[in-house]
N, C-alpha and C. Protein backbone atom coordinates (compact mmCIF):
# COMPACT_ATOMS: atom_id res chain seq x y z
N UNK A 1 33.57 -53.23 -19.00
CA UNK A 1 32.21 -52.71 -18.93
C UNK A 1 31.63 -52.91 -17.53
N UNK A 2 32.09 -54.19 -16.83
CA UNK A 2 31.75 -54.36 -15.36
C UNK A 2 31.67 -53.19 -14.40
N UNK A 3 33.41 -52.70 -14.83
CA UNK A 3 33.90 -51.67 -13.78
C UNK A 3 33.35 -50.61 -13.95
N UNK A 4 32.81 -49.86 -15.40
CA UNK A 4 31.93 -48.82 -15.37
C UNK A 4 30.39 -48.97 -14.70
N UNK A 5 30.19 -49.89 -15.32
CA UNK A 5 28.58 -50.11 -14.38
C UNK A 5 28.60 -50.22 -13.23
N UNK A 6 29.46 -50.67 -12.68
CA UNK A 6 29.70 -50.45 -10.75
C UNK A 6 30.14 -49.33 -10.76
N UNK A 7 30.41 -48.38 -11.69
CA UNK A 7 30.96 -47.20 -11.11
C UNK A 7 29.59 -46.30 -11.04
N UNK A 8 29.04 -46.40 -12.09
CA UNK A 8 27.65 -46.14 -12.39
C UNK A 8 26.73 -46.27 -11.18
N UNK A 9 26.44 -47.47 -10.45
CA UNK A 9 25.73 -48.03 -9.62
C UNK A 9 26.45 -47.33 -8.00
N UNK A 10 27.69 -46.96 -7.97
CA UNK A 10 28.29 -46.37 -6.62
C UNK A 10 27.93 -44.71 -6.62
N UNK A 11 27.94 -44.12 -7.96
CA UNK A 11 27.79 -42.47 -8.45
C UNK A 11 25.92 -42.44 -7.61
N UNK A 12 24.84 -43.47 -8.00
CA UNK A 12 23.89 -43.48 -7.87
C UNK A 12 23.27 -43.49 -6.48
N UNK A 13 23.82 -44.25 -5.75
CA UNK A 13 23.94 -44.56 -4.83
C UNK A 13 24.44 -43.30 -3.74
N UNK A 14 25.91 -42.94 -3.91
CA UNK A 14 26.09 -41.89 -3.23
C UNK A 14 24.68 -40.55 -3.39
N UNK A 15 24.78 -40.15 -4.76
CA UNK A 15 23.64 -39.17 -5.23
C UNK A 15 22.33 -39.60 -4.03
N UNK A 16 22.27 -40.51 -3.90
CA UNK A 16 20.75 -41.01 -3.75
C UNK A 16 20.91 -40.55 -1.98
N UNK A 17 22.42 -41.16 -1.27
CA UNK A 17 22.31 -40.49 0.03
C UNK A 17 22.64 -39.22 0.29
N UNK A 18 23.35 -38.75 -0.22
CA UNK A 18 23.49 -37.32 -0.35
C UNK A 18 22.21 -36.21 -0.39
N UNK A 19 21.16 -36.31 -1.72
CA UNK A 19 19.99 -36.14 -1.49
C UNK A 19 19.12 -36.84 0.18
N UNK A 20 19.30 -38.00 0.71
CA UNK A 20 18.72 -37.68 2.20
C UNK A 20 18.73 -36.87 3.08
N UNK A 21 20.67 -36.74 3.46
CA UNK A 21 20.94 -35.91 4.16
C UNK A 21 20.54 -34.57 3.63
N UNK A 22 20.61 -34.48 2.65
CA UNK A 22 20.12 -33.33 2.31
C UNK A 22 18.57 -32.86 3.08
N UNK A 23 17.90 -33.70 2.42
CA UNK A 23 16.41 -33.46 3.06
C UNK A 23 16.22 -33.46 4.83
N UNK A 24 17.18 -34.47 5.13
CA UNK A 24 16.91 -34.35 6.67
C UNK A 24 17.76 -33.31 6.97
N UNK A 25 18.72 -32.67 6.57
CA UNK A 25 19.32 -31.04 7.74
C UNK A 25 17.85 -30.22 7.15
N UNK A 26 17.63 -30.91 5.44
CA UNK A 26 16.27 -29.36 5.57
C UNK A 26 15.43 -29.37 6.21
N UNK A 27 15.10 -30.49 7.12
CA UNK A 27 14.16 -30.65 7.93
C UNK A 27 13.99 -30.60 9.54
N UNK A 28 14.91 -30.83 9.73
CA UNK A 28 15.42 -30.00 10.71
C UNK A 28 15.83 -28.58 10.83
N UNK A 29 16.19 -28.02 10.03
CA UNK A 29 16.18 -26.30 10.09
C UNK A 29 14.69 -25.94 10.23
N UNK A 30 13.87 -26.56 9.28
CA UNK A 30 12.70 -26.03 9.46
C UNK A 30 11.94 -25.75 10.70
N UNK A 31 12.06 -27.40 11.31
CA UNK A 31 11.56 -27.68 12.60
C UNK A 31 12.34 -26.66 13.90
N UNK A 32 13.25 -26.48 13.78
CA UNK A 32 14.21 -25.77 14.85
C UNK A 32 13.21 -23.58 14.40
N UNK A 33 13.64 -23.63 12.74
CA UNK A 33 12.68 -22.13 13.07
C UNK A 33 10.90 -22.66 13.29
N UNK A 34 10.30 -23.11 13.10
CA UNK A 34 8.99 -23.71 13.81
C UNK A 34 8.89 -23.61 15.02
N UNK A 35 9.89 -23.99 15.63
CA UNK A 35 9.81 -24.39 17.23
C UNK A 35 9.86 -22.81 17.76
N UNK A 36 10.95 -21.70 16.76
CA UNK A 36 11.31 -20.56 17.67
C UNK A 36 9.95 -19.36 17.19
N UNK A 37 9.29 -19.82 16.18
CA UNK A 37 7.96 -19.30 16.12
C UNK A 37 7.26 -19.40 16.79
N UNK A 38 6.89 -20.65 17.62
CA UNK A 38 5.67 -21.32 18.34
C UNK A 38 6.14 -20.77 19.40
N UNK A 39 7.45 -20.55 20.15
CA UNK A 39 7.61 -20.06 21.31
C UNK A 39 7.34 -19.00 21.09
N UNK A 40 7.83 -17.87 20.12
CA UNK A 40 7.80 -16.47 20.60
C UNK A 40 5.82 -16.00 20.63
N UNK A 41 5.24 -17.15 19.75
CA UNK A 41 3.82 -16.55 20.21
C UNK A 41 3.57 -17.11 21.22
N UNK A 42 3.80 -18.29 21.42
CA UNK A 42 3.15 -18.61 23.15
C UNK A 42 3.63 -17.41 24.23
N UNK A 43 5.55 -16.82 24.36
CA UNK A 43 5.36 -16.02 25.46
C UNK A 43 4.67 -14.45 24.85
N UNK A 44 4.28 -14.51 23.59
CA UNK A 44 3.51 -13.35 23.27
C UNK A 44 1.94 -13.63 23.92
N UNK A 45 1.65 -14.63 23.70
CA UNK A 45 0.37 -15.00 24.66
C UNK A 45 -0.06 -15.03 25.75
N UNK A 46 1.31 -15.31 26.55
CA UNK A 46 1.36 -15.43 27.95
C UNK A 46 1.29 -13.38 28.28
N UNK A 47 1.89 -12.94 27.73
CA UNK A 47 1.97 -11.58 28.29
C UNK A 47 0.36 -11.15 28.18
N UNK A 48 -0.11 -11.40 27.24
CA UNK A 48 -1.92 -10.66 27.81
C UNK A 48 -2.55 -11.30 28.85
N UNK A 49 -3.37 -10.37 30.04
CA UNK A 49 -3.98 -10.50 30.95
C UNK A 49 -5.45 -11.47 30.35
N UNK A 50 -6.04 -10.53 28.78
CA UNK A 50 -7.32 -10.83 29.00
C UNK A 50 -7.27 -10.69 27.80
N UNK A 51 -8.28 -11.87 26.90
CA UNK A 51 -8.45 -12.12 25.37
C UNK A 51 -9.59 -10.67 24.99
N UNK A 52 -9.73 -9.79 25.82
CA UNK A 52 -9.93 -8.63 24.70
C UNK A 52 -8.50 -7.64 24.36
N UNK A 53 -7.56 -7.86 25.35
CA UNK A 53 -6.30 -6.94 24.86
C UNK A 53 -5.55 -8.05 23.73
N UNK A 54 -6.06 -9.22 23.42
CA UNK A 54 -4.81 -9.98 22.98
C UNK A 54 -5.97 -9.76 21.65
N UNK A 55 -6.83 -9.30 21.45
CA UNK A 55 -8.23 -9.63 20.29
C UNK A 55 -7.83 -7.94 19.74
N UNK A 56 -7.15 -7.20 20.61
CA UNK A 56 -7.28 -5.61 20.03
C UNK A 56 -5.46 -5.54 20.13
N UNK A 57 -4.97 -6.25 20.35
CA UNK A 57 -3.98 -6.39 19.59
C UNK A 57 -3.37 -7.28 18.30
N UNK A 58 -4.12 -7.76 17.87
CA UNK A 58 -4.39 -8.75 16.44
C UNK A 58 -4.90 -8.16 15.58
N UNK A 59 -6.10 -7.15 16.27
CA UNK A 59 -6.61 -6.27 15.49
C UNK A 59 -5.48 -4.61 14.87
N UNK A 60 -4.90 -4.59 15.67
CA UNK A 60 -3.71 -3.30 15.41
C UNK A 60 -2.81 -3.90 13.99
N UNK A 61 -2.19 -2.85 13.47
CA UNK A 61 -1.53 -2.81 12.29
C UNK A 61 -0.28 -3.70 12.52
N UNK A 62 0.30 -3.45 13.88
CA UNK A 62 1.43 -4.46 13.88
C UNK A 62 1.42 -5.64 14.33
N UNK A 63 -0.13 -6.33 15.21
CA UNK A 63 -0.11 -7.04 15.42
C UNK A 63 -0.57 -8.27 14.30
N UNK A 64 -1.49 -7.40 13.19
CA UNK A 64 -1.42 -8.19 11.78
C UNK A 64 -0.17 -8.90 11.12
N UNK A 65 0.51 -7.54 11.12
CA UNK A 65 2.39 -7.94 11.00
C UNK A 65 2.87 -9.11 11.12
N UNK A 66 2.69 -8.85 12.40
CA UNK A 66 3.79 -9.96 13.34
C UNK A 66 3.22 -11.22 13.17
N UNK A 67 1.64 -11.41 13.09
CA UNK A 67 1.40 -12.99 13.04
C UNK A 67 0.76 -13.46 11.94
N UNK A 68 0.89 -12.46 10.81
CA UNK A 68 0.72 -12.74 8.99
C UNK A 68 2.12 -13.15 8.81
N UNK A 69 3.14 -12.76 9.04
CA UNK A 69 4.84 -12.25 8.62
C UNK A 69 4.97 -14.21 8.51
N UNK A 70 5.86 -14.30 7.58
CA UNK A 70 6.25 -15.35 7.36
C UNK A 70 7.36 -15.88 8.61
N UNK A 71 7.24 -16.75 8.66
CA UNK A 71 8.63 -17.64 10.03
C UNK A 71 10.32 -16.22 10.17
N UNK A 72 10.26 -16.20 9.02
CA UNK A 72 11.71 -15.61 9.17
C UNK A 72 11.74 -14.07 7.95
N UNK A 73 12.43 -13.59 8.09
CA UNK A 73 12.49 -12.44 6.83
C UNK A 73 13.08 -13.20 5.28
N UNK A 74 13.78 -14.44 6.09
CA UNK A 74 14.95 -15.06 5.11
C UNK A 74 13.97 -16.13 4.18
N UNK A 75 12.98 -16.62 4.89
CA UNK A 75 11.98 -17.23 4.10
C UNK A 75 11.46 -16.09 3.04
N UNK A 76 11.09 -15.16 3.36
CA UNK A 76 10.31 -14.55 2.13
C UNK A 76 10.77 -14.17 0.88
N UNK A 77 12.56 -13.94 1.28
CA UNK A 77 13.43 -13.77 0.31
C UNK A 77 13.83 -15.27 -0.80
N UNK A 78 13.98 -15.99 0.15
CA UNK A 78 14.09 -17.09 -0.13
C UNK A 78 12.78 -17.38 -1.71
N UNK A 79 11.29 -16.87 -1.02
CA UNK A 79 10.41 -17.71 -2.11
C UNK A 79 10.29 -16.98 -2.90
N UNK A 80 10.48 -15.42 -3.05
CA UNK A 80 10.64 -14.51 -3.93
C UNK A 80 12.26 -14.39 -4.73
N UNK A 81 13.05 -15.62 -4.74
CA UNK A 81 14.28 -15.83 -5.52
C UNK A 81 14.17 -17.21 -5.87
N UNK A 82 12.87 -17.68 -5.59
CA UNK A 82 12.39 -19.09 -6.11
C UNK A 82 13.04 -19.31 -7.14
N UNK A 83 12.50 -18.81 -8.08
CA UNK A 83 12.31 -18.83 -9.66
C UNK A 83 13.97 -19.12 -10.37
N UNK A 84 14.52 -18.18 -9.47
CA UNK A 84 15.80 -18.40 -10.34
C UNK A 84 16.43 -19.09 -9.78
N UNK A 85 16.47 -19.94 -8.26
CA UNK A 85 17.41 -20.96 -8.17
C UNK A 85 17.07 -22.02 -8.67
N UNK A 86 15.39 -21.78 -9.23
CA UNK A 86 14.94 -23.67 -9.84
C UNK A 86 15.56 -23.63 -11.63
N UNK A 87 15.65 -22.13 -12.15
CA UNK A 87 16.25 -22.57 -13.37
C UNK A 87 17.33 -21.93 -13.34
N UNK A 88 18.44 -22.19 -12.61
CA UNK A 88 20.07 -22.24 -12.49
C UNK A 88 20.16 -23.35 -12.16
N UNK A 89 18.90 -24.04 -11.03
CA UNK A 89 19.35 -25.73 -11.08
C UNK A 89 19.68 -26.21 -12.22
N UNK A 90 18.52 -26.09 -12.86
CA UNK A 90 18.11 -26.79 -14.24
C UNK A 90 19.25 -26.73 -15.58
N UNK A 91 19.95 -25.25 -15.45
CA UNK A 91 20.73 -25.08 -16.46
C UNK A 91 22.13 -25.68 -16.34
N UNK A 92 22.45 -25.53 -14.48
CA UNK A 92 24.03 -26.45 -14.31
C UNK A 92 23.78 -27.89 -14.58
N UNK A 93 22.25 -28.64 -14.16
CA UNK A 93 22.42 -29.69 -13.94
C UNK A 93 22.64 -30.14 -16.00
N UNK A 94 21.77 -29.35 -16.78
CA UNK A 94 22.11 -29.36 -17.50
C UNK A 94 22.55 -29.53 -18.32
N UNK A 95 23.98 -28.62 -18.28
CA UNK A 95 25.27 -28.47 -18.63
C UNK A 95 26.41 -29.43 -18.36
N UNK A 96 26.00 -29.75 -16.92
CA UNK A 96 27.38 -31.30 -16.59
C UNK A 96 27.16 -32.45 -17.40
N UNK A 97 25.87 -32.56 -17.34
CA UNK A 97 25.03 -33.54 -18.19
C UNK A 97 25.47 -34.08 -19.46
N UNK A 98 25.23 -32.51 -20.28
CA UNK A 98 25.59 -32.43 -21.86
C UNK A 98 26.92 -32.66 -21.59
N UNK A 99 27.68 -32.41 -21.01
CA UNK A 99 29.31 -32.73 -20.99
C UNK A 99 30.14 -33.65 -20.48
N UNK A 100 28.90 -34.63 -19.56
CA UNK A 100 29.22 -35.72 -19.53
C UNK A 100 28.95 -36.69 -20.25
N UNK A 101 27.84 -36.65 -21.03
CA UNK A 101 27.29 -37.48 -22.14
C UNK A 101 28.26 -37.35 -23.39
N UNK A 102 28.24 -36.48 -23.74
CA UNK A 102 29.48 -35.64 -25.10
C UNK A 102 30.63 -36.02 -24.50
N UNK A 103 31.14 -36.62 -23.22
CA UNK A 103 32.48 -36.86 -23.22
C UNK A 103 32.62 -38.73 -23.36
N UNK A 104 31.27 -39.02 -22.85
CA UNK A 104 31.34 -40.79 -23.28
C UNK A 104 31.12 -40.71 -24.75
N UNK A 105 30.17 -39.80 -25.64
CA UNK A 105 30.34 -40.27 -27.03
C UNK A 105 31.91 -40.37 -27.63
N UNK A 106 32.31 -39.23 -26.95
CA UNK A 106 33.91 -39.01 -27.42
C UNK A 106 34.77 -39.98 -27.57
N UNK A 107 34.46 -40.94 -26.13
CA UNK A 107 35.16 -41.71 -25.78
C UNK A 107 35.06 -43.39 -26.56
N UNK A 108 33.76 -43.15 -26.83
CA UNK A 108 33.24 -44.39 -27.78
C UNK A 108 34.17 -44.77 -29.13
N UNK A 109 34.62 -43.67 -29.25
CA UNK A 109 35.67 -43.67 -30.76
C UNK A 109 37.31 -44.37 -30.31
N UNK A 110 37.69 -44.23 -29.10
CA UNK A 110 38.52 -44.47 -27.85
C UNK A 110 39.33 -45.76 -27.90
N UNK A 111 38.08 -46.61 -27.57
CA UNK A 111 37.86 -47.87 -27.30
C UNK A 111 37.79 -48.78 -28.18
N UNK A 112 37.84 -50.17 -27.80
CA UNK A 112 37.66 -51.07 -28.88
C UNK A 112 36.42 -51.48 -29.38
N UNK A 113 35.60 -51.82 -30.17
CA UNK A 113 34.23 -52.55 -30.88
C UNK A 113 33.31 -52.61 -29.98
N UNK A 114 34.24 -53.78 -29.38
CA UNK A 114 32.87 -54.53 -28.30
C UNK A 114 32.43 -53.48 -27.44
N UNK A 115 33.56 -52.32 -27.13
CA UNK A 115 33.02 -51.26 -25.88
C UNK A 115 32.07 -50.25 -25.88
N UNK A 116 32.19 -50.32 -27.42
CA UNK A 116 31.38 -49.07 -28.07
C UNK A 116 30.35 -49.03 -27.97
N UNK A 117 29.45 -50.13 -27.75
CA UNK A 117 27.92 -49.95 -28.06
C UNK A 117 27.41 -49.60 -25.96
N UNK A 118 27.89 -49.72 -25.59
CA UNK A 118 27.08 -49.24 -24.21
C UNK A 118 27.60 -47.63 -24.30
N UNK A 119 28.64 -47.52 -24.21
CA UNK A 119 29.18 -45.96 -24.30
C UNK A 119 28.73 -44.83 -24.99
N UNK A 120 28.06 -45.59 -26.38
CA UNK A 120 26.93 -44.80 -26.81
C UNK A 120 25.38 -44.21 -26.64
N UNK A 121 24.88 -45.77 -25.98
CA UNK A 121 23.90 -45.55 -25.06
C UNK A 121 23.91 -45.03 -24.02
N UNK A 122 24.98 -44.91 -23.44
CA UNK A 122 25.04 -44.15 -21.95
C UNK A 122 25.21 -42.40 -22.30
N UNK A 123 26.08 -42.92 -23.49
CA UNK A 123 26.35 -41.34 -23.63
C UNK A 123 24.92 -40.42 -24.66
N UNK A 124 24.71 -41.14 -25.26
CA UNK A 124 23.28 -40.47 -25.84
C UNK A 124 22.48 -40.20 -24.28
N UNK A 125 22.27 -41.28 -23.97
CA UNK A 125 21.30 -40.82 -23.25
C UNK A 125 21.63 -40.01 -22.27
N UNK A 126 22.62 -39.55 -21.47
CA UNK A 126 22.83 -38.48 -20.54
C UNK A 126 22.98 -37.31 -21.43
N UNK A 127 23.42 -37.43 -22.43
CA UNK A 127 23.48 -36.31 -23.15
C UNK A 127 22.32 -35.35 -23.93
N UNK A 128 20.90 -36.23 -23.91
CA UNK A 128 19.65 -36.37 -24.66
C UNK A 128 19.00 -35.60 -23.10
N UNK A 129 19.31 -36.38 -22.12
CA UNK A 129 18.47 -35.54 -20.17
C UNK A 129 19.28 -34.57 -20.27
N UNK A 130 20.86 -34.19 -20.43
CA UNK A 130 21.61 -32.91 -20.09
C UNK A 130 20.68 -31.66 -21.15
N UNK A 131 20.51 -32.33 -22.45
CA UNK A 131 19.81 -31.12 -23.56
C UNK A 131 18.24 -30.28 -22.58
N UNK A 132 17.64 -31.84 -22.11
CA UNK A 132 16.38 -31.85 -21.74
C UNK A 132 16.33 -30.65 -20.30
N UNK A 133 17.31 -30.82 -19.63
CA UNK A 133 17.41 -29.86 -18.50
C UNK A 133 17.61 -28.46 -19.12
N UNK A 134 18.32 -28.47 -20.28
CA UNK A 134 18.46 -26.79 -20.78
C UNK A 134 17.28 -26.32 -21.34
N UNK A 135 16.54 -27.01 -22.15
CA UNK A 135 15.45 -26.96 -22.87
C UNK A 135 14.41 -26.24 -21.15
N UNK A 136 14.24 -27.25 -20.46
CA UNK A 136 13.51 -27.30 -18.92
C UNK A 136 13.89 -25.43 -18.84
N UNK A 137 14.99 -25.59 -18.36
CA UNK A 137 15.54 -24.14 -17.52
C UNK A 137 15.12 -22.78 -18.64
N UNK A 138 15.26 -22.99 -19.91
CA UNK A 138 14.59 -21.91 -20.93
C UNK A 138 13.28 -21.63 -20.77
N UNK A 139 12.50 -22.62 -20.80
CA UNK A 139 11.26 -22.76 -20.49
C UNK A 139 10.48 -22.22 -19.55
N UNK A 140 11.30 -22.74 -18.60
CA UNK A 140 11.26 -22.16 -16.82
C UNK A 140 11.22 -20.54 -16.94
N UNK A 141 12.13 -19.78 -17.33
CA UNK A 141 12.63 -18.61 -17.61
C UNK A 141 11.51 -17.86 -18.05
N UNK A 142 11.33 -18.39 -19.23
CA UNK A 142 10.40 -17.83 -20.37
C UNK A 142 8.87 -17.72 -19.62
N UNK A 143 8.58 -18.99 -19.00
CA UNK A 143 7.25 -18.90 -18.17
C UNK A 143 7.29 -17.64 -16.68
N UNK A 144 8.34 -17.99 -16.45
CA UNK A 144 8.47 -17.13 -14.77
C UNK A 144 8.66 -15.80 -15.34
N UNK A 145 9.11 -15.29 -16.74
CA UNK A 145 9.23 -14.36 -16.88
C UNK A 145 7.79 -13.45 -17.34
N UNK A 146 7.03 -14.63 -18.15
CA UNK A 146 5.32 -14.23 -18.56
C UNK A 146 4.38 -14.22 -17.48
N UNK A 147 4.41 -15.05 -16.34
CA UNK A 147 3.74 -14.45 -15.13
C UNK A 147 4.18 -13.77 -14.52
N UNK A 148 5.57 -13.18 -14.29
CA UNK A 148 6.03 -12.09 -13.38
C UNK A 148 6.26 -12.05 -12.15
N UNK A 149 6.90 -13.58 -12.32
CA UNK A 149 7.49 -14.26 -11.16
C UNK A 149 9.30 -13.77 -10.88
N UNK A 150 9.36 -12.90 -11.53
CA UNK A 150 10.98 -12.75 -12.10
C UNK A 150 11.39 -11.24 -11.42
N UNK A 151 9.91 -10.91 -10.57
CA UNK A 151 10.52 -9.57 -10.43
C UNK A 151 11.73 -9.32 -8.90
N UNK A 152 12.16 -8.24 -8.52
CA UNK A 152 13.58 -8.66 -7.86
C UNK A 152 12.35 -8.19 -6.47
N UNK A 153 13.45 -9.11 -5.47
CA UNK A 153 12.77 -8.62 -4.08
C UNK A 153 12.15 -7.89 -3.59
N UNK A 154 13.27 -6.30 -3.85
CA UNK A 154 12.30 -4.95 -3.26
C UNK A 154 11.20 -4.92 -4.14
N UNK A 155 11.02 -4.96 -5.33
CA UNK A 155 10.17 -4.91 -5.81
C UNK A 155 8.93 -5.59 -5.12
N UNK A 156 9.22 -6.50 -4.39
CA UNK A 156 8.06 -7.68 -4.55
C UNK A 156 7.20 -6.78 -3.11
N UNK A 157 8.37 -6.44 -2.09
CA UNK A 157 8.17 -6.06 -1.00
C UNK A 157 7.39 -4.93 -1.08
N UNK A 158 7.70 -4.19 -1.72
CA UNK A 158 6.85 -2.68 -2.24
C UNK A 158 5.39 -2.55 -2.52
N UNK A 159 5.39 -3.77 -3.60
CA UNK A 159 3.87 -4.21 -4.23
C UNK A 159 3.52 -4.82 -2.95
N UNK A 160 3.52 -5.51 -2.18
CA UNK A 160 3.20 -5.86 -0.84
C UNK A 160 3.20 -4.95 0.14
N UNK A 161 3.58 -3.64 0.34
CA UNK A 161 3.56 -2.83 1.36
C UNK A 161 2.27 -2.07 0.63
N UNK A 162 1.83 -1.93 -1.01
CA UNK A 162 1.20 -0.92 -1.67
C UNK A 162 -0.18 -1.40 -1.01
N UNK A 163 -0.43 -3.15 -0.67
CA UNK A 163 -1.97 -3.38 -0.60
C UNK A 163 -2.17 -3.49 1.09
């Protein structure tokens, strides 16, 4: 039982740095397109002589564009496919879940007496969060689908070009 709970405690652990790095490359991508935003309006700034051509070009149709427009094209796609990468998270994370939990109950039958009673608790309970993530991701679905968060890109782009 030692060696599983240290195995337990190393799985957690990795997870836990893995999620950093994670957050720090996302944070740095961000900062790197930030930085290439802030430049391209500063030398967009630098090119006007005089804050009435830079005031009647803000005012023009494309200059709305260009400094409403989100950081990247890939961002907008990105938040308009929101919806479904948060419940495909939800449904893989899920699914490993339920099948890792359902494979310690399995295993509880396996083993001898004394082993059985953590293997059950471990395995109920990952198996009870794996249900809970499917339940989550249905949910998710069902809601994103009643506000009309679900509709596909061009679509979204269209209704945004209409106003």
């Amino acid at each position: 039982m030692d060696a599983f709970l240290a195995f337990l405690v190393f799985v957690g652990i990795t997870l836990a740095i893995l999620w950093i790095v994670r957050a720090i490359l996302e944070n740095r991508r961000w900062s790197k397109m930030l930085k290439v935003q802030t430049e391209t309006h500063g030398k967009l700034l630098d090119r006007f002589g005089s804050s009435q051509e830079m005031l009647a070009y803000m005012q023009s149709e494309a200059g709305k564009k260009f400094l409403e427009a989100p950081i990247f094209e890939v961002q907008r796609q990105q938040v308009s496919a929101f919806p479904f990468g948060r419940i495909l998270w939800s449904v893989q994370i899920g699914i490993v879940a339920a099948f890792v939990g359902g494979g310690l109950l399995f295993l509880r039958g396996r083993v001898e007496p004394r082993g059985r009673t953590p293997l059950e608790v471990f395995g109920t309970l990952i198996l009870t969060l794996g249900l809970g993530f499917l339940v989550s991701g249905g949910v998710s679905y069902f809601l994103a689908r009643y506000f009309g968060l679900l509709e596909k890109p061009e679509a979204l782009s269209r209704s945004q070009n209409a106003d």
